[in-house]
Protein backbone atom coordinates (compact mmCIF):
# COMPACT_ATOMS: atom_id res chain seq x y z
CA UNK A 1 213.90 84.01 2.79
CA UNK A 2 212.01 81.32 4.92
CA UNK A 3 208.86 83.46 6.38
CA UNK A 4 208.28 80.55 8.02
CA UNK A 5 211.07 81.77 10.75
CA UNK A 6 209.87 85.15 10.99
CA UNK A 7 206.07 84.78 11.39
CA UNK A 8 204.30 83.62 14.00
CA UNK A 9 201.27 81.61 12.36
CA UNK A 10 197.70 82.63 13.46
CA UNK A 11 196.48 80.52 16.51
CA UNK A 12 194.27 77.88 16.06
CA UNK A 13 191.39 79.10 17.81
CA UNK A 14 191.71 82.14 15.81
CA UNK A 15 191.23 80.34 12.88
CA UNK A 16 188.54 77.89 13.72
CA UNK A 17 186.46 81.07 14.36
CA UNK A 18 187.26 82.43 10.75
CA UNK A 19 186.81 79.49 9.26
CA UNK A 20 183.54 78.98 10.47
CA UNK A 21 182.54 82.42 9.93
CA UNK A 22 184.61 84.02 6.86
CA UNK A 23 183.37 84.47 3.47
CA UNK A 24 186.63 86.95 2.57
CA UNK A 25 188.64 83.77 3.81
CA UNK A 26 187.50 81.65 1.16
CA UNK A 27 189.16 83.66 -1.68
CA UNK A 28 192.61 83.68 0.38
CA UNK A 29 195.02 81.89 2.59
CA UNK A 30 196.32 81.93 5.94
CA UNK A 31 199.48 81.10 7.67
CA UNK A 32 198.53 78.80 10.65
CA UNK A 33 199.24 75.05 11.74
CA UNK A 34 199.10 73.44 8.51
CA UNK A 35 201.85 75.88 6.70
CA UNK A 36 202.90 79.05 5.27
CA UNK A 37 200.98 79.60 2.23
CA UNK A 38 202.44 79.56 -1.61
CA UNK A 39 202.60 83.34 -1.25
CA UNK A 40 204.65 84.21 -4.20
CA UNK A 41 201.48 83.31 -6.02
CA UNK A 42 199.69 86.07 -4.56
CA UNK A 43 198.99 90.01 -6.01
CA UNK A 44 198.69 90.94 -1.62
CA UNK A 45 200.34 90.13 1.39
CA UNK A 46 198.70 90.69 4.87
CA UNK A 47 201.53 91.32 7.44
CA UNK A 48 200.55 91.34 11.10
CA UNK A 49 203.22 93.72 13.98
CA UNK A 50 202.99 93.34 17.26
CA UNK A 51 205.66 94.94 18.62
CA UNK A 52 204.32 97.54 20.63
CA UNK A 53 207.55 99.26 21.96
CA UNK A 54 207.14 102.42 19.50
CA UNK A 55 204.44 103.78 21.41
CA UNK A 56 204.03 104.61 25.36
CA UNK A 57 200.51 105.88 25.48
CA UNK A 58 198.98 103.43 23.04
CA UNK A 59 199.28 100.20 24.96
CA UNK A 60 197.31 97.68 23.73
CA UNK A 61 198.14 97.85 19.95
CA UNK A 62 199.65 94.05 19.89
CA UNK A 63 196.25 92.50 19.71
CA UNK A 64 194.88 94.88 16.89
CA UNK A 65 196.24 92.69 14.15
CA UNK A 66 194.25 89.55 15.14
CA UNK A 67 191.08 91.38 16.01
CA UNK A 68 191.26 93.04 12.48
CA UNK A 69 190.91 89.85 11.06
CA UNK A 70 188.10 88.62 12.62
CA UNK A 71 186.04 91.28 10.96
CA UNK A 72 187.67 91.54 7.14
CA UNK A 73 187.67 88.07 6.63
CA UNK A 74 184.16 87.68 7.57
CA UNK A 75 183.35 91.17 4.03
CA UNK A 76 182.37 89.50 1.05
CA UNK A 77 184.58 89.19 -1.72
CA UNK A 78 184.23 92.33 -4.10
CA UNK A 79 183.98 92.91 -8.22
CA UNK A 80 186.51 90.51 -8.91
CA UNK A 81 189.22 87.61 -8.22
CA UNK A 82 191.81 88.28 -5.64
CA UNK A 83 194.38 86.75 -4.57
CA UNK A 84 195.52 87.40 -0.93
CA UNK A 85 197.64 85.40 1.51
CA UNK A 86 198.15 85.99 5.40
CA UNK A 87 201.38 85.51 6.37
CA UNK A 88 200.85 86.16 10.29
CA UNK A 89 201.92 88.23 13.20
CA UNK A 90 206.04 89.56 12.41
CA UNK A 91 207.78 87.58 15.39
CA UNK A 92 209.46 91.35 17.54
CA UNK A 93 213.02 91.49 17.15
CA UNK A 94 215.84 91.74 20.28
CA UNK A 95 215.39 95.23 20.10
CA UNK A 96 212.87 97.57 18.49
CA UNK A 97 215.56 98.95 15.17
CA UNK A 98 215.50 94.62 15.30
CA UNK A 99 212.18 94.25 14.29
CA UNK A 100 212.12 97.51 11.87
CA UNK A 101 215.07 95.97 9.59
CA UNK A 102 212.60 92.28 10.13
CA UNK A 103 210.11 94.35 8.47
CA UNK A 104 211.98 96.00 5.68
CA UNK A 105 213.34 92.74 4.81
CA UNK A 106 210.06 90.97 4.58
CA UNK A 107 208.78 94.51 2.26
CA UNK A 108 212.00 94.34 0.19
CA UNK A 109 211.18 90.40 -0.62
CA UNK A 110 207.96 90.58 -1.13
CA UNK A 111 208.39 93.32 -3.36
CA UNK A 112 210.71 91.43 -5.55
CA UNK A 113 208.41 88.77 -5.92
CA UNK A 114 205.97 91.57 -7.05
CA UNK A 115 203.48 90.71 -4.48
CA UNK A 116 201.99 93.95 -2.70
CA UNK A 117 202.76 94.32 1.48
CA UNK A 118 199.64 95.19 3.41
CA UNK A 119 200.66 96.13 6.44
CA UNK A 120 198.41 95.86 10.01
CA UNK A 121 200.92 97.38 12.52
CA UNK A 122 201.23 99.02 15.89
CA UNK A 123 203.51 102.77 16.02
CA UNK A 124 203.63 104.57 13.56
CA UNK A 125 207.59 104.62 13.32
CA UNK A 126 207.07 101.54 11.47
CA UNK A 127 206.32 103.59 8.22
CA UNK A 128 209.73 104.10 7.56
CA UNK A 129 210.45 100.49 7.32
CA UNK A 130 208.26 100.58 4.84
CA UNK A 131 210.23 103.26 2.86
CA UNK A 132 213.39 101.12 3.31
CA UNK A 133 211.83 97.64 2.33
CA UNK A 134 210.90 99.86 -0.90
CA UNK A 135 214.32 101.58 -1.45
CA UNK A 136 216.57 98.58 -0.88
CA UNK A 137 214.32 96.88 -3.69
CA UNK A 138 214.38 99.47 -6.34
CA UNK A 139 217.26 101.81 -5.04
CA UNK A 140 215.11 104.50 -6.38
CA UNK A 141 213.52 107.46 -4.63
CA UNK A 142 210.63 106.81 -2.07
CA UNK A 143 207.75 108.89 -1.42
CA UNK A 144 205.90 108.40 1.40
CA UNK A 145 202.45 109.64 1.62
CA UNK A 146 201.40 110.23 6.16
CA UNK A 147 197.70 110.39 7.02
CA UNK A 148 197.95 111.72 10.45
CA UNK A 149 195.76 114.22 12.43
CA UNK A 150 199.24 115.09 13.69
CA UNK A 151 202.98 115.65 12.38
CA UNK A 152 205.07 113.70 14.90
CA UNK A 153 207.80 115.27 15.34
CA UNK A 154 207.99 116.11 18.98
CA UNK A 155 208.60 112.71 21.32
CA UNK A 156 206.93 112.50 24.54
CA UNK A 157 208.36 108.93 25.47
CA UNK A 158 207.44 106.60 22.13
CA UNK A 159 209.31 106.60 19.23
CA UNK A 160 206.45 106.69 17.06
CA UNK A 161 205.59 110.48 18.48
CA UNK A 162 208.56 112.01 17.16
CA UNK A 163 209.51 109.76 13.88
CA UNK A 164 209.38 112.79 11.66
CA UNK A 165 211.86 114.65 13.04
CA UNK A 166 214.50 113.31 11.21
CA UNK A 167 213.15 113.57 7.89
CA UNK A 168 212.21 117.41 8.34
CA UNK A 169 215.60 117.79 9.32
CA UNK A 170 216.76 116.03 5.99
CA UNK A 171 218.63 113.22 7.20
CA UNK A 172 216.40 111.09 5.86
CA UNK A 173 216.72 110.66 2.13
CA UNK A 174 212.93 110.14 1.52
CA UNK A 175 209.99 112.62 -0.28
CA UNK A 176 206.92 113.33 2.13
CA UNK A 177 203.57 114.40 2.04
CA UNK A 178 201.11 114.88 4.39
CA UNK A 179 197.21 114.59 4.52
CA UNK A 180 194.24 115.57 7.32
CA UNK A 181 196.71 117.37 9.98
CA UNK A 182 194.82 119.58 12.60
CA UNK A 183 196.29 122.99 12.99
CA UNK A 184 195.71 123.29 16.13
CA UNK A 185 197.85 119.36 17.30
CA UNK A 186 200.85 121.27 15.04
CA UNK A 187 203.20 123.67 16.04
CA UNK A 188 203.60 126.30 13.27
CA UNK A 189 207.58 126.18 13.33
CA UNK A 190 206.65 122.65 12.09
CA UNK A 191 204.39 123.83 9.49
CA UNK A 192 206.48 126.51 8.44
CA UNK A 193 209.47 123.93 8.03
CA UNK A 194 206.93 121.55 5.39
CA UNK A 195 205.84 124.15 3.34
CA UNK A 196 209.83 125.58 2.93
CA UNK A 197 210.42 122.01 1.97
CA UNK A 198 208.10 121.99 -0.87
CA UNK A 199 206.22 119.17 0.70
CA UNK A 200 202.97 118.58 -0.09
CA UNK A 201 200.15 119.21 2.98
CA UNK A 202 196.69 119.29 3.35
CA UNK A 203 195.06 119.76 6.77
CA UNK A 204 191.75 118.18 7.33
CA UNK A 205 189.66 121.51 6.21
CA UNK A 206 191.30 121.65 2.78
CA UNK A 207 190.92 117.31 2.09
CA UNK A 208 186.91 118.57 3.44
CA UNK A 209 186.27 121.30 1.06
CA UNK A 210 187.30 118.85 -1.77
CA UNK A 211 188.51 115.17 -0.93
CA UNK A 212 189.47 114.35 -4.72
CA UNK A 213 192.74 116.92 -4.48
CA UNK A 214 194.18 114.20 -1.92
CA UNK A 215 193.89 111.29 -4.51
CA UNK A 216 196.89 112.98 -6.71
CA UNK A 217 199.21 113.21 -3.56
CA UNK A 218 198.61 109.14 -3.16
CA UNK A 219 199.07 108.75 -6.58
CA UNK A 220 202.47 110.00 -6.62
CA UNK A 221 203.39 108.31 -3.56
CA UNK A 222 205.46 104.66 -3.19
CA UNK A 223 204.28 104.47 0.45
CA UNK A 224 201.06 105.16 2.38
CA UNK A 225 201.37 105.32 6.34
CA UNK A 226 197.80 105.56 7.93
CA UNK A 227 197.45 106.51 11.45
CA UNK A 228 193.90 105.65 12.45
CA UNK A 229 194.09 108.78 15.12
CA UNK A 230 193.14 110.59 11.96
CA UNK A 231 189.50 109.36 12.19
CA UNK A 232 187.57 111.24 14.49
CA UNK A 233 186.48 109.21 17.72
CA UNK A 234 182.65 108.87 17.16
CA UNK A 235 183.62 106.35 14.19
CA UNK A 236 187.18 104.82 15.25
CA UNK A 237 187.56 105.08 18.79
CA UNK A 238 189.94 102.63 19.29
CA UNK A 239 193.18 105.07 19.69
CA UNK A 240 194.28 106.38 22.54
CA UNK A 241 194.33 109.28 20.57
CA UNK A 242 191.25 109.65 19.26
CA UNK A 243 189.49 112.99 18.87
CA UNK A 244 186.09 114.55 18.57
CA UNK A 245 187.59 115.88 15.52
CA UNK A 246 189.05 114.26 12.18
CA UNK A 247 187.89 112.50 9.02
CA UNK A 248 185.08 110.92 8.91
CA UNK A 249 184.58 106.75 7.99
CA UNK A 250 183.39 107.56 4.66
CA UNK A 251 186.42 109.87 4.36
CA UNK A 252 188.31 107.29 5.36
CA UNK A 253 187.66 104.36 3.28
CA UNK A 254 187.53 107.16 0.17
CA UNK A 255 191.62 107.58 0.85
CA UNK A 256 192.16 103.69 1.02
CA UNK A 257 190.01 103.16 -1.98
CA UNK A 258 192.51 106.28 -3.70
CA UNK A 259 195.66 104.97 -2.37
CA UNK A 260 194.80 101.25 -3.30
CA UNK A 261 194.18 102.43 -7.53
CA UNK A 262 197.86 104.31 -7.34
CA UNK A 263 199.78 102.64 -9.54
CA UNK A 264 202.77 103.38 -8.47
CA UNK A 265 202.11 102.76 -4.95
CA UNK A 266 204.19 99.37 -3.76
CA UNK A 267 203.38 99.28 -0.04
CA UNK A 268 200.72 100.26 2.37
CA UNK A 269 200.24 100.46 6.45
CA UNK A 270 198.02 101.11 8.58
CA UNK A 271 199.05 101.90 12.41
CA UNK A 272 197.57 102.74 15.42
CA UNK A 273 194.20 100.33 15.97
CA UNK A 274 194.19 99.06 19.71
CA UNK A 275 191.35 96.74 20.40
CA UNK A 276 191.25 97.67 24.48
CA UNK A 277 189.75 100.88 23.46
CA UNK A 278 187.30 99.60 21.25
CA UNK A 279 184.66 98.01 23.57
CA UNK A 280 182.40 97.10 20.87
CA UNK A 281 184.67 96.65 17.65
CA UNK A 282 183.63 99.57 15.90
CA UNK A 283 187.10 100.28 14.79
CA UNK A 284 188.16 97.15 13.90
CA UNK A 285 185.23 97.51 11.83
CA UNK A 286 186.37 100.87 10.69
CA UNK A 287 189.77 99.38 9.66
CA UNK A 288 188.42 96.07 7.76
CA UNK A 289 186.50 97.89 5.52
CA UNK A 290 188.96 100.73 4.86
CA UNK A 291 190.94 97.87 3.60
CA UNK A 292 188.59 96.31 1.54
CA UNK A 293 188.29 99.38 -0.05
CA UNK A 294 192.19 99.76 -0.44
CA UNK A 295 191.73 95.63 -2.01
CA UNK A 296 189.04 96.96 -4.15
CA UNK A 297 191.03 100.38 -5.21
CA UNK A 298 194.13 97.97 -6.21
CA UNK A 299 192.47 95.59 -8.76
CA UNK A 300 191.53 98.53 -10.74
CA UNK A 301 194.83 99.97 -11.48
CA UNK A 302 194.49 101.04 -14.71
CA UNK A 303 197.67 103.68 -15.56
CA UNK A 304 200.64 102.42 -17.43
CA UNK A 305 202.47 105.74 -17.36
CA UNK A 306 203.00 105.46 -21.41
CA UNK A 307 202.33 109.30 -21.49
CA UNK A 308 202.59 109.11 -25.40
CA UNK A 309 200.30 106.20 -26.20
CA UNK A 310 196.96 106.64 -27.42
CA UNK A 311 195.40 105.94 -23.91
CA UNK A 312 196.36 109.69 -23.24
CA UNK A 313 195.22 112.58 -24.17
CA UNK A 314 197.37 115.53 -24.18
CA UNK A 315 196.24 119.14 -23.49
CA UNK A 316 198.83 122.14 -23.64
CA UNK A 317 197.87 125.53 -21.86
CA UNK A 318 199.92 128.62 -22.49
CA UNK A 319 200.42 130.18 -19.23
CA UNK A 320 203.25 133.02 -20.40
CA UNK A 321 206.21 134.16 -18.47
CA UNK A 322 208.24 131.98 -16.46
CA UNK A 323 206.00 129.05 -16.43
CA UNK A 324 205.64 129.38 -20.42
CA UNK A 325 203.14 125.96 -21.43
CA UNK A 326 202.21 123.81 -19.13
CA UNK A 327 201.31 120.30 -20.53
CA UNK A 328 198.57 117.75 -19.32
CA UNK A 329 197.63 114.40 -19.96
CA UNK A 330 194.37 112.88 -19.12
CA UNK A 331 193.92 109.09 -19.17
CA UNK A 332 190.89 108.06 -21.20
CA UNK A 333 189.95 105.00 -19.48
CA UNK A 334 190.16 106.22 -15.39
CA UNK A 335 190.01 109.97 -16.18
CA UNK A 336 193.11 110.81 -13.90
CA UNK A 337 195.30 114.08 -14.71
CA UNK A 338 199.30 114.22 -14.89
CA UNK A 339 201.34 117.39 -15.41
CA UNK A 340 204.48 118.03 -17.56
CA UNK A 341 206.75 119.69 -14.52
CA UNK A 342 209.95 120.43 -16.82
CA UNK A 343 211.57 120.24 -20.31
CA UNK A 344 212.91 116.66 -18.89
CA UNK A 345 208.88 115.12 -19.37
CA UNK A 346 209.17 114.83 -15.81
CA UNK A 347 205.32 113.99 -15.19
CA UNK A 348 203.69 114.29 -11.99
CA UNK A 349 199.55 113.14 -10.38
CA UNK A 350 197.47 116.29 -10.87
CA UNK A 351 193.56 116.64 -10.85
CA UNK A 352 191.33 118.71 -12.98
CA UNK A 353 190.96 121.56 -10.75
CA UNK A 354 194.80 121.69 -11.40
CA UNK A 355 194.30 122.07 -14.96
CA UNK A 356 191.09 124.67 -14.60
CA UNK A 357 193.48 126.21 -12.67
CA UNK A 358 196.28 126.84 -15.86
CA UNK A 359 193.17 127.46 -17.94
CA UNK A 360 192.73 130.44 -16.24
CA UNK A 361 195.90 131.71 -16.47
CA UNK A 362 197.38 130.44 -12.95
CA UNK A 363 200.13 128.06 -12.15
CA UNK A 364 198.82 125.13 -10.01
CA UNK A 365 200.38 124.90 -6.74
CA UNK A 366 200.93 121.67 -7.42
CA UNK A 367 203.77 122.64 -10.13
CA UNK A 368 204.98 125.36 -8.66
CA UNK A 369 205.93 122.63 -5.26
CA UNK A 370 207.43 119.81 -7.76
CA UNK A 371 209.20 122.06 -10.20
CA UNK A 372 211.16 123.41 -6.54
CA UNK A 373 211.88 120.11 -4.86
CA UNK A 374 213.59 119.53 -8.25
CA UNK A 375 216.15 122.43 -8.04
């Protein structure tokens, strides 16, 4: 695949001002007059959208891709090498489905080159692209991990405010969880519908009480799909739908920094920044950091999902009944927690408070969801 026909290379003046003014720049490579860069060398791949036709009251989202980079390429390089490329702004298909199977492609060959897609888009319909680019690589089941203050499943005129509705439905052949919802911006038909599904969910109150339970649902994800309406408006205002309410910056950068160490992640997006609502570029801000973090998260993938290798240590609780023992491995070098969910050694992300749980004679959740979306 020549990217070269697909990407729009950064403009010039765009680049004179990072290259004047970007210390992140000099540890990575940019797609502008002078070529596409030897990206099949690289561990990450920055991929601009600007198609904006997803969305109807988000206008404005086409420019968030360049203003993003004016702020993370000016962070300083973190604990260790990297090796990123740029490869530009996606040209927009004929049609919006156009530009969606662009996307896919572009996932499903960098993929196979084993380079990671970093995604900077627009609407948030995109994220299934993402699931596709995945599936058509390794014909394998996709998870896909939403961090939304919303479930979109209801359209008002965008495609990206009713995306959902199809995979609730189950026409869509694609796992889903779903992180920092607000009760009150979801219909409880729609909730009711998740949790009969099995699907894991955690509204913004439960990540708030204890923002380590969201790192296992990353974990076990393929695909992340961040919405940056899930920030509350004092720290990312540029969304047109912001709220008062929603996680908070640190918050924030803690789930890219989480979803960046899961191993078995392969892509990531993040959707939704539009730089006419952000007078002052405290969300493009927001956003450059929140992927530095995920950067930072991804060179210290550690897990090599060898459950019976000495790097694990295994810990059975007898829970009686039903459930019978319930085995847990803990990896010695990043502390993380799986689960035994059946006879099969199908293992699954936990956390400790999973296994505290079994110690006390209870069946996480967390089992009791994955051992039912397996029947």
């Amino acid at each position: 695949m020549d990217f070269a026909l697909l990407f729009d290379p950064l403009e010039d003046e765009l680049c004179a001002e990072l290259f004047t003014d970007a210390a992140y720049l000099k540890e990575s490579q940019v797609y502008w007059s002078e070529g596409m860069p030897k990206w099949e060398e690289a561990d990450i791949a920055l991929v601009g959208v600007v198609d904006n036709r997803g969305t109807h009251r988000n206008k404005g989202v086409e420019k968030g891709p360049d203003e993003f980079r004016k702020k993370f390429f000016r962070l300083k390089r973190g604990t260790g090498p990297i090796k990123i490329v740029d490869l530009g702004n996606l040209k927009p298909g004929f049609a919006l489905e156009d530009t969606r199977h662009r996307l896919a492609e572009v996932c499903e060959t960098l993929l196979s080159h084993k380079v990671f897609p970093l995604v900077i888009g627009t609407s948030h319909d995109l994220s299934f692209s993402l699931c596709e680019g995945v599936w058509q690589e390794t014909e394998k089941q996709v998870n896909l991990v939403n961090v939304d203050s919303r479930i979109d499943v209801e359209s008002y005129g965008g495609e990206e405010e009713g995306f959902l509705k199809g995979l609730l439905e189950g026409s869509l052949p694609y796992g889903y969880a779903h992180l920092a919802h607000q009760g009150y911006l979801v219909e409880g038909n729609v909730l009711r519908e998740v949790e009969q599904r099995n699907m894991e969910l955690f509204r913004l109150g439960d990540l708030r009480d204890d923002l380590r339970e969201a790192e296992p649902v990353l974990r076990g994800s393929e695909v992340m799909a961040f919405d940056m309406s899930a920030i509350r408006k004092a720290d990312a205002p540029g969304h047109a739908d912001a709220l008062p309410f929603g996680l908070t910056s640190e918050e924030a950068c803690k789930l890219a920094w989480y979803a960046g160490q899961a191993d078995k992640m392969k892509v990531a997006g993040f959707f939704g920044y539009n730089p006419r609502l952000d007078a002052q570029g405290q969300t493009a801000w927001q956003l450059a950091v929140m992927v530095w973090y995920f950067v930072e998260g991804f060179y210290q993938r550690t897990d090599d999902f060898r459950f019976q290798s000495e790097a694990y240590a295994r810990f059975t609780v007898t829970i009686g009944g039903a459930s019978g023992d319930l085995t847990f491995y803990r990896h010695a070098r990043s502390g993380k927690w799986w689960v035994e969910v059946d006879s099969v050694h199908d293992v699954i992300p936990c956390s400790y408070a999973d296994y505290e749980m079994a110690l006390q004679g209870s069946v996480p959740d967390r089992w009791v969801r994955a051992n039912a979306r397996k029947k």
